[in-house]
C-alpha atoms as a PDB file:
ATOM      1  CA  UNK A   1     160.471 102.059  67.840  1.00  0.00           C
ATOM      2  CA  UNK A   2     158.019 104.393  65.936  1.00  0.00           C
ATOM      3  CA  UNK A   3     155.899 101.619  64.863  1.00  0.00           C
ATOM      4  CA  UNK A   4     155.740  99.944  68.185  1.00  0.00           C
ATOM      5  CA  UNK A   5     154.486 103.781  69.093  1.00  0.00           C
ATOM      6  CA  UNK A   6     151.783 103.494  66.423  1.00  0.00           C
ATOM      7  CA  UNK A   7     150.582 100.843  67.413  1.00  0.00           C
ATOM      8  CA  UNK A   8     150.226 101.113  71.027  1.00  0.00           C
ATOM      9  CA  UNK A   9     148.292 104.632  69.961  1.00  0.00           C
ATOM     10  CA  UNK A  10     146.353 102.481  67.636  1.00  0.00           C
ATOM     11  CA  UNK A  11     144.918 100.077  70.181  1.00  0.00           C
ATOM     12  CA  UNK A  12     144.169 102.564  73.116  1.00  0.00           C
ATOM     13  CA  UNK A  13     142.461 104.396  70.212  1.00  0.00           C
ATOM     14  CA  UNK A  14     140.574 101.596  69.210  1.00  0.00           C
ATOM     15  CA  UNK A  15     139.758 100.150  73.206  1.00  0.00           C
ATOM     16  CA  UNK A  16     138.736 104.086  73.989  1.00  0.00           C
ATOM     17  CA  UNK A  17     136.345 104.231  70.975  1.00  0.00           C
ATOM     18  CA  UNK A  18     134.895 100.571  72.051  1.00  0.00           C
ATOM     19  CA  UNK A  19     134.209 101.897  75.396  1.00  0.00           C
ATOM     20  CA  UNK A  20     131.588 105.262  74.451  1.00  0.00           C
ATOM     21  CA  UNK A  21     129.073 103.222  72.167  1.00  0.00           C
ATOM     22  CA  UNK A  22     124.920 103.290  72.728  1.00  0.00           C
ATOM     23  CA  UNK A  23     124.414 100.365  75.049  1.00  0.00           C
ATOM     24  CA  UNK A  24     121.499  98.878  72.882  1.00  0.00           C
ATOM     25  CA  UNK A  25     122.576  96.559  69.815  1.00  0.00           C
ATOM     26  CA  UNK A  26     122.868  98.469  66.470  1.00  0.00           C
ATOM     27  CA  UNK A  27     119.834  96.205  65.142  1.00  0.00           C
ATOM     28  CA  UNK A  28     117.642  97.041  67.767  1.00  0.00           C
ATOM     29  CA  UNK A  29     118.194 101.147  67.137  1.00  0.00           C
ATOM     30  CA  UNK A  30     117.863 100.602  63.432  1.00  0.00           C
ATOM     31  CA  UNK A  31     114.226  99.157  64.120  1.00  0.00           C
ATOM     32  CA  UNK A  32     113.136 102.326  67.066  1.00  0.00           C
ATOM     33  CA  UNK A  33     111.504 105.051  65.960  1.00  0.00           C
ATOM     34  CA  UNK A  34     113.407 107.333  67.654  1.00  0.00           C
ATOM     35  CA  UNK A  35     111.081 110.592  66.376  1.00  0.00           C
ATOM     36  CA  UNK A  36     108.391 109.056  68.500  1.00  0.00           C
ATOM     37  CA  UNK A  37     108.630 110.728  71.983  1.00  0.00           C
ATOM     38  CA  UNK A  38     106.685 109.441  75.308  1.00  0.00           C
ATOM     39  CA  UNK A  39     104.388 112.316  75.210  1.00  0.00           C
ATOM     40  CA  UNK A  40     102.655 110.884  71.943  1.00  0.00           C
ATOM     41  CA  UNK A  41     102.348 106.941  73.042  1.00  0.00           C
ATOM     42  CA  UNK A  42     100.360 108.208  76.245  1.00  0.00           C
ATOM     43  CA  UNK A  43      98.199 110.752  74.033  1.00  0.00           C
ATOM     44  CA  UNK A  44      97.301 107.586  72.107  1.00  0.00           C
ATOM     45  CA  UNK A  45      99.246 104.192  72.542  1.00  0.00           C
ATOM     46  CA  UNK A  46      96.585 102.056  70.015  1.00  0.00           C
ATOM     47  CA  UNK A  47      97.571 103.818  67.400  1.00  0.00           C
ATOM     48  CA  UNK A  48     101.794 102.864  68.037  1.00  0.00           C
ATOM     49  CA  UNK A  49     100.803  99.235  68.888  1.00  0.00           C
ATOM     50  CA  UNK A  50     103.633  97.056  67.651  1.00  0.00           C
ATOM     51  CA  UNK A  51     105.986 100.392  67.387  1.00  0.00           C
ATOM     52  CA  UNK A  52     109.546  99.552  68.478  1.00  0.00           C
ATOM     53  CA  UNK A  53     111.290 102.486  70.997  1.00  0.00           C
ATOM     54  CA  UNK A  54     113.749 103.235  73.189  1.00  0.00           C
ATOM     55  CA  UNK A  55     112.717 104.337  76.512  1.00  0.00           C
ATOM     56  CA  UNK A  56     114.550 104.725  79.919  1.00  0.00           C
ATOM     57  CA  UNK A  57     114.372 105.989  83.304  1.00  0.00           C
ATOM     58  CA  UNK A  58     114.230 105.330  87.203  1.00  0.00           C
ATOM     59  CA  UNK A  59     113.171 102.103  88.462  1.00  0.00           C
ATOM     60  CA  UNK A  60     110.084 102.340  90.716  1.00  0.00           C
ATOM     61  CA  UNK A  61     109.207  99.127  91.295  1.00  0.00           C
ATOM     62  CA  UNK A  62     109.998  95.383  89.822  1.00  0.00           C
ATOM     63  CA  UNK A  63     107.236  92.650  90.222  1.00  0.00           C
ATOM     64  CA  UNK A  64     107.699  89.099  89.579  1.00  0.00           C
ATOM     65  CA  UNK A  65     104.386  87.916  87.702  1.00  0.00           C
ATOM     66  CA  UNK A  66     102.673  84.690  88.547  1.00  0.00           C
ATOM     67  CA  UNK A  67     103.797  83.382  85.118  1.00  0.00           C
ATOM     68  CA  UNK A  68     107.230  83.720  85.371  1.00  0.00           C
ATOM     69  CA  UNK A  69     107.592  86.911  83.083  1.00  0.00           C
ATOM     70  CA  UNK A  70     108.526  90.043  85.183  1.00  0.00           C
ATOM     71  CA  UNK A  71     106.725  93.832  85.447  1.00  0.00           C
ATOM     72  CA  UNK A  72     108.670  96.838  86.015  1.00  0.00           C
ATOM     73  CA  UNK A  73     107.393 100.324  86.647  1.00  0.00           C
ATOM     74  CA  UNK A  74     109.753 102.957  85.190  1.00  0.00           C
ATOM     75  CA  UNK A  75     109.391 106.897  85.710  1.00  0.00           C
ATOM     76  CA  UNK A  76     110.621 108.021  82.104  1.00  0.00           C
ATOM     77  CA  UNK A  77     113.269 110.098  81.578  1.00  0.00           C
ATOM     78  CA  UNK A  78     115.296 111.773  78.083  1.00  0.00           C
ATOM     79  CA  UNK A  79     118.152 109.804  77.406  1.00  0.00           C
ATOM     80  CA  UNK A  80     121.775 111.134  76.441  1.00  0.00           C
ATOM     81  CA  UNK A  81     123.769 109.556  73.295  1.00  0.00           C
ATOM     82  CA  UNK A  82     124.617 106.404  74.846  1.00  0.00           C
ATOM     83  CA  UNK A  83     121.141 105.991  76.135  1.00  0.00           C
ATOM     84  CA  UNK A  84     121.492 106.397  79.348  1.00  0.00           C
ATOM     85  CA  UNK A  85     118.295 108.492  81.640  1.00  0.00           C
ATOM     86  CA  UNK A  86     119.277 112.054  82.083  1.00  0.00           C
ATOM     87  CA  UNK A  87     117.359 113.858  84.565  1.00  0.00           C
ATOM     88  CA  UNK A  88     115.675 117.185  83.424  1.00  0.00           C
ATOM     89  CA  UNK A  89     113.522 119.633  85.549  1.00  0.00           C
ATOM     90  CA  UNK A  90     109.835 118.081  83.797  1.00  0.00           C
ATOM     91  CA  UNK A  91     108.011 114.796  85.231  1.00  0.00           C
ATOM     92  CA  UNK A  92     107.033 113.195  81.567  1.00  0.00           C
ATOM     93  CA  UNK A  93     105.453 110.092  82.854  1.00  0.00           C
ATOM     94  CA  UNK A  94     105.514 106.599  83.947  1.00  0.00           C
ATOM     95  CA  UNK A  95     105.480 103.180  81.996  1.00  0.00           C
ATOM     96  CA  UNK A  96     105.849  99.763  82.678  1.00  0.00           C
ATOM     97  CA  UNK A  97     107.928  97.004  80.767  1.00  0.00           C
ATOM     98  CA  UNK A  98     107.134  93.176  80.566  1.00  0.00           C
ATOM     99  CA  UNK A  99     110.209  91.253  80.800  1.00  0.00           C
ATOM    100  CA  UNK A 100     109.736  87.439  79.633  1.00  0.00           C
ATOM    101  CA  UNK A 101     112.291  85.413  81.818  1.00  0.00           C
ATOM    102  CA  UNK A 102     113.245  85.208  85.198  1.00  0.00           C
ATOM    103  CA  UNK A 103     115.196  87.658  86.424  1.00  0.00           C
ATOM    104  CA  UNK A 104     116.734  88.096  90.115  1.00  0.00           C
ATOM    105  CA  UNK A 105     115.177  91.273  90.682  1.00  0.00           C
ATOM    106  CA  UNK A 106     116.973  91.983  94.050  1.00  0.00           C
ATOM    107  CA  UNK A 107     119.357  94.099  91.141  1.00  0.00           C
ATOM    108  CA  UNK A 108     116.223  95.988  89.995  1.00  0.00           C
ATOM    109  CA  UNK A 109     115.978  98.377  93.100  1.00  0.00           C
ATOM    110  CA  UNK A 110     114.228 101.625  93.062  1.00  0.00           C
ATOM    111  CA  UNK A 111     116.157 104.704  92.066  1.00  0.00           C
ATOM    112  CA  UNK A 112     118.312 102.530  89.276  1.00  0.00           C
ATOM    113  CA  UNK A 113     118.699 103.648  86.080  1.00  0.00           C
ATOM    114  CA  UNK A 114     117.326 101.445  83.493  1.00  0.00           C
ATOM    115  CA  UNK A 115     117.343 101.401  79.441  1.00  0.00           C
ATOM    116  CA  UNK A 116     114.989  99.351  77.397  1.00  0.00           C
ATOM    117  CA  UNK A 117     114.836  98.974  73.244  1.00  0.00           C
ATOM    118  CA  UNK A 118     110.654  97.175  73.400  1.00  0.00           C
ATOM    119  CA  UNK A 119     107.764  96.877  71.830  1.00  0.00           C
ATOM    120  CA  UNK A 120     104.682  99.102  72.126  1.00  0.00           C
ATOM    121  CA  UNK A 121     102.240  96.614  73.391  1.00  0.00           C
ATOM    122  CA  UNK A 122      99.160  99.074  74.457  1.00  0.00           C
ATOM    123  CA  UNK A 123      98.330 100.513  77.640  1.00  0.00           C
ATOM    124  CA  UNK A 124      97.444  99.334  80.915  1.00  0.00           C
ATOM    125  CA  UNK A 125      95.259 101.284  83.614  1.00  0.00           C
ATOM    126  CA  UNK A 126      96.450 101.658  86.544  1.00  0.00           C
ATOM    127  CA  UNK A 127      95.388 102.201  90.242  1.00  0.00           C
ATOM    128  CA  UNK A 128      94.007 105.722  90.429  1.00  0.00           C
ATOM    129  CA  UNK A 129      96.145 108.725  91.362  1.00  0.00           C
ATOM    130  CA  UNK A 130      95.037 109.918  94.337  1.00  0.00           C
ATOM    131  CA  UNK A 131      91.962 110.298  96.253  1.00  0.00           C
ATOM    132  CA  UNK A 132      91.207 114.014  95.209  1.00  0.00           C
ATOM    133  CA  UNK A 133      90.234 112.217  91.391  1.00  0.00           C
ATOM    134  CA  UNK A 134      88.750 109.185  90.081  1.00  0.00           C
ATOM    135  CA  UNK A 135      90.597 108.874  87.089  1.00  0.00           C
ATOM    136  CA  UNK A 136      93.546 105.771  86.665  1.00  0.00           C
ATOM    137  CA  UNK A 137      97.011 106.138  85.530  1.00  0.00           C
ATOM    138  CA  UNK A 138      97.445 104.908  82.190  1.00  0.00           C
ATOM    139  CA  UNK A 139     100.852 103.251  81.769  1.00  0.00           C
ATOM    140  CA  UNK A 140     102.430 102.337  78.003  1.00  0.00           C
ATOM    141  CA  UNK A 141     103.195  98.855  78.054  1.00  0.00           C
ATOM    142  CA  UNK A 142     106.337  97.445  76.760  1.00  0.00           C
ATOM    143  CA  UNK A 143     107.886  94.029  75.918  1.00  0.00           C
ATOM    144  CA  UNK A 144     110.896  94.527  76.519  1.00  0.00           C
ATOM    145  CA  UNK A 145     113.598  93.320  73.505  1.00  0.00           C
ATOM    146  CA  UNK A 146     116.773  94.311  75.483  1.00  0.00           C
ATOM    147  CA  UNK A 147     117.339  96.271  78.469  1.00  0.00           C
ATOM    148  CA  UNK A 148     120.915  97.995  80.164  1.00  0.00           C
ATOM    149  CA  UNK A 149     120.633  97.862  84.216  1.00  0.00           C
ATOM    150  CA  UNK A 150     123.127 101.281  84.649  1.00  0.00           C
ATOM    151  CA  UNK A 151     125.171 101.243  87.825  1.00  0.00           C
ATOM    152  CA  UNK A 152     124.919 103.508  90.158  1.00  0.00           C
ATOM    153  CA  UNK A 153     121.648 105.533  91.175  1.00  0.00           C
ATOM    154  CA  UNK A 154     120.140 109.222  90.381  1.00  0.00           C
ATOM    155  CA  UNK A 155     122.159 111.522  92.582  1.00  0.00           C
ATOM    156  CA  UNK A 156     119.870 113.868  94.760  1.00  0.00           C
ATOM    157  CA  UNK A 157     121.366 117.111  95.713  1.00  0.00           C
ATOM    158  CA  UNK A 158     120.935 118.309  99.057  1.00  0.00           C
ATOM    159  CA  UNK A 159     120.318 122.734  99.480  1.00  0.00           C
ATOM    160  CA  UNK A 160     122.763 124.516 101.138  1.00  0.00           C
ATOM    161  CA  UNK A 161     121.907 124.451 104.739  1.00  0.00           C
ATOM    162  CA  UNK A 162     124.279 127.361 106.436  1.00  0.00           C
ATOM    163  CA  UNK A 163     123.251 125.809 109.686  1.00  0.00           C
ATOM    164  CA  UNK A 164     126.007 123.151 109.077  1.00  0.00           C
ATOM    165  CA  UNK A 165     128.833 124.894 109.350  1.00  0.00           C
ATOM    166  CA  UNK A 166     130.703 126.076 112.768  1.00  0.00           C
ATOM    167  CA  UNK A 167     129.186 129.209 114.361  1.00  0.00           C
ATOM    168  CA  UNK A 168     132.679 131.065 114.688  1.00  0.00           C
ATOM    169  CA  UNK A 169     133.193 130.122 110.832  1.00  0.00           C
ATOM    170  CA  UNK A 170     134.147 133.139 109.663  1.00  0.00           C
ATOM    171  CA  UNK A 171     135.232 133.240 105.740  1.00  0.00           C
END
């Protein structure tokens, strides 16, 4: 009876474990320089050309290219130790990631969260910002190596509005 015990305590141990690992393969981390934040690519992305990272964030956008490869623009965020986007108070950026297959992108919607191990492939300029300045966006360009679609999407908050409750609500 006590060994049956053990080893039921040994397998949920061991399905438990299985279930809390980093979502991108063990090779893939071992090649990322993980000391290389987002700030320091945009600052100067020729000079981390062929650099392999880890980036994630929210999905902004996902465009099938005319060649069959796939484009999607990512607003970065930190990610937490399974590498999954954690949102913090500070906009760091967007970047964009070249997918080469063909993917049914009706599952890339905006607001997902989205992990990618790539390579640094440059930078691409962008449309410009706004009207008030004629300078583009520069977006890091990555090929992406392997990617985690997360379920679920970034949950927004909504303020306290005291305007919802019942007027005779008295606590």
């Amino acid at each position: 009876m006590r060994r049956r015990i053990n080893i039921i305590l040994f397998l949920s141990f061991f399905i438990l474990i299985s279930g809390c690992t980093h979502v991108i393969l063990e090779g893939l981390r071992a090649k990322a320089d993980l000391s290389l934040t987002f700030g320091e690519v945009l600052q100067n992305p020729d000079a981390y050309k062929g650099k392999f990272v880890i980036w994630g964030g929210e999905i902004i956008q996902a465009l099938p290219q005319e060649n069959g490869t796939n484009l999607i623009e990512v607003l970065e965020w930190p990610l937490g130790w399974r590498g999954e986007p954690r949102r913090t108070v500070s906009f760091r950026g967007k970047f964009l990631v070249l997918i080469k297959e063909n993917l049914d992108l009706s599952f890339y919607k905006r607001g997902k969260k989205i992990t990618f191990a790539g390579e640094i492939q440059g930078v691409v300029q962008g449309e410009k910002a706004s009207s008030f300045t004629d300078v583009a966006y520069r977006y890091p360009l990555l090929l992406s190596k392997q990617m985690h679609l997360w379920k679920g999407y970034f949950q927004y908050s909504t303020p306290y509005d005291p305007r919802r409750y019942d007027p005779s609500y008295d606590p």
